[in-house]
Protein backbone atom coordinates (compact mmCIF):
# COMPACT_ATOMS: atom_id res chain seq x y z
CA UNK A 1 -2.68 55.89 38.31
CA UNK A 2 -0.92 58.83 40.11
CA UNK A 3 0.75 61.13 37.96
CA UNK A 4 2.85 63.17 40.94
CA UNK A 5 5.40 62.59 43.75
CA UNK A 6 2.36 63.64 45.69
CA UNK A 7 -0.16 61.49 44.38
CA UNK A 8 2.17 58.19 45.03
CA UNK A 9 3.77 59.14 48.01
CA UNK A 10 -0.28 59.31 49.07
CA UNK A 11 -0.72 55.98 47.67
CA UNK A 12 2.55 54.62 48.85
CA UNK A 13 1.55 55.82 52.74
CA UNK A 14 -1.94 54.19 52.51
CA UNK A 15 -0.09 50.99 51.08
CA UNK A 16 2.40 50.82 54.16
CA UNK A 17 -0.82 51.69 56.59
CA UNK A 18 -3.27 49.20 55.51
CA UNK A 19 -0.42 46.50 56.50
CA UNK A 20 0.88 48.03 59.47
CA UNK A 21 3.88 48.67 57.99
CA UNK A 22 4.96 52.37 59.05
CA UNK A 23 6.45 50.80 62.20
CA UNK A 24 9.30 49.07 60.08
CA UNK A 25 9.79 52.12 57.56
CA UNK A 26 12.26 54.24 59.84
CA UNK A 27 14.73 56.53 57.71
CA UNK A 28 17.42 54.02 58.80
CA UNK A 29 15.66 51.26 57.50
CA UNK A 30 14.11 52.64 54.07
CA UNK A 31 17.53 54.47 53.63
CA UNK A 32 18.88 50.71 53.63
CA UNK A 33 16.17 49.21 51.16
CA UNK A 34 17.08 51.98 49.17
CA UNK A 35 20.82 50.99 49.32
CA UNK A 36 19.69 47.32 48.53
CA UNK A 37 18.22 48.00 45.94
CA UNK A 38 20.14 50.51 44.11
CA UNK A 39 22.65 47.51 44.08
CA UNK A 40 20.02 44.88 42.41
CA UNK A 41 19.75 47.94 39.64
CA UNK A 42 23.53 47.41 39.28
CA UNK A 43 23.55 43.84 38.98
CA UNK A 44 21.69 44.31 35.68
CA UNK A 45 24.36 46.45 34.10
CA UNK A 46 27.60 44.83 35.46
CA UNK A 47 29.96 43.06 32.78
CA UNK A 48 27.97 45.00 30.38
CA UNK A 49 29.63 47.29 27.79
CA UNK A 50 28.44 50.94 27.33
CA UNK A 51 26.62 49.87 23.70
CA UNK A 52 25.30 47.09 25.67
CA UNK A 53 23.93 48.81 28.76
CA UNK A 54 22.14 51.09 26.19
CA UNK A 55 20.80 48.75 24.37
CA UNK A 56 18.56 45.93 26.74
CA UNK A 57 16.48 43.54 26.01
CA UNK A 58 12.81 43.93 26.03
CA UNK A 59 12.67 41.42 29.23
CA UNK A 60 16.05 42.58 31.10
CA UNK A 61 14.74 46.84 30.22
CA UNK A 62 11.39 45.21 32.21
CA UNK A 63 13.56 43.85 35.57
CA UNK A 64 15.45 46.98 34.78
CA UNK A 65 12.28 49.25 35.81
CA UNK A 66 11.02 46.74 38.59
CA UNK A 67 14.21 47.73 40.10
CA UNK A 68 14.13 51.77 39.53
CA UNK A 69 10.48 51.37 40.47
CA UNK A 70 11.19 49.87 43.50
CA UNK A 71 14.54 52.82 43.95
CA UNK A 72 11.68 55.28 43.37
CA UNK A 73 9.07 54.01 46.09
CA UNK A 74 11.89 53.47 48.65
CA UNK A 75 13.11 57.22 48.32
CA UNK A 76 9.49 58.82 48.00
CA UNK A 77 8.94 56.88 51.65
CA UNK A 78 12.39 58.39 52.80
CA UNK A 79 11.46 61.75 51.99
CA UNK A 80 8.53 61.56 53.51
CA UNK A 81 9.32 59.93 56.84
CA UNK A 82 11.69 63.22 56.81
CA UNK A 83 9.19 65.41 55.65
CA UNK A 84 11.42 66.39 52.88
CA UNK A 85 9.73 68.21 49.17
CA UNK A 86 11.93 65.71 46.85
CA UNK A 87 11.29 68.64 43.79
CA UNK A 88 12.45 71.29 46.33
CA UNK A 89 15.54 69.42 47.53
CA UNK A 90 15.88 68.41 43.34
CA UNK A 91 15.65 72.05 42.08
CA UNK A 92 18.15 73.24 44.49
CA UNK A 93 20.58 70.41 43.99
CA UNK A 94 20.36 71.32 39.95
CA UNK A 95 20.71 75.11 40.77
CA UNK A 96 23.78 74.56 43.16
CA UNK A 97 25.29 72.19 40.45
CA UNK A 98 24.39 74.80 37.85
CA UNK A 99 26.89 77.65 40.23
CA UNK A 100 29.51 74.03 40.44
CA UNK A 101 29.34 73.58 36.97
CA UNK A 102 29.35 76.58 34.54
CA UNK A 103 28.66 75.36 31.26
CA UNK A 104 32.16 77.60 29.97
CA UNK A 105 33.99 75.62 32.42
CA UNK A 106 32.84 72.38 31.96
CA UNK A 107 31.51 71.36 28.30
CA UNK A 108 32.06 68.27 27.02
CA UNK A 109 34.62 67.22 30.12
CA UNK A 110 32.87 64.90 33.23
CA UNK A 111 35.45 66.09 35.99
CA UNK A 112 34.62 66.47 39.29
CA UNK A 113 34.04 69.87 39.85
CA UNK A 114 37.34 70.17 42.46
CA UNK A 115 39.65 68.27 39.28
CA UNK A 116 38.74 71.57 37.02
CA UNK A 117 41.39 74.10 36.73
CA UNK A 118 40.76 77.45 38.32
């Protein structure tokens, strides 16, 4: 069982070889799955309330993580048809949030970081 990006995405690419499918896994296309999919993750939590949503059943958490799974596989492919470090990209996304966001400015209020007062 792989236990890194690294170690699936290396699993994930033999997967699509074996079957020939690289040819159909452009960035267009997997960037689409991903979209598709991100919306059957939705579908699970719409008309839910918040205590609800937090609190699935054993069967619906299940489909829940098919669908993440399946979120997960599409954007390890993505990054690497684009030959893009996902944990790179990640750590500089959290440090550029971490400049957006100052923890004095922000605490306890989910603004967007342009709806904060200077």
């Amino acid at each position: 069982m792989p236990d890194s990006l690294d170690e699936l995405n290396r699993r994930l690419l033999a997967f699509a070889r074996a079957r020939d499918w690289e040819q159909f896994h452009s960035p267009k296309n997997l960037a689409m799955a991903l979209a598709g999919e991100c919306g059957e993750l939705l579908e699970h939590f719409q008309w839910l309330s918040e205590a609800q949503s937090a609190e699935l059943a054993e069967d619906k958490k299940f489909a829940v993580g098919q669908e993440m799974a399946d979120i997960l596989i599409y954007l390890i492919r993505l990054a690497e048809r684009l030959d893009l470090d996902l944990i790179a990209a990640a750590e500089a996304k959290i440090a550029h949030n971490e400049q957006r966001y100052p923890v004095t400015r922000v605490r306890g209020d989910a603004r967007r970081a342009e709806e904060y007062p200077d």
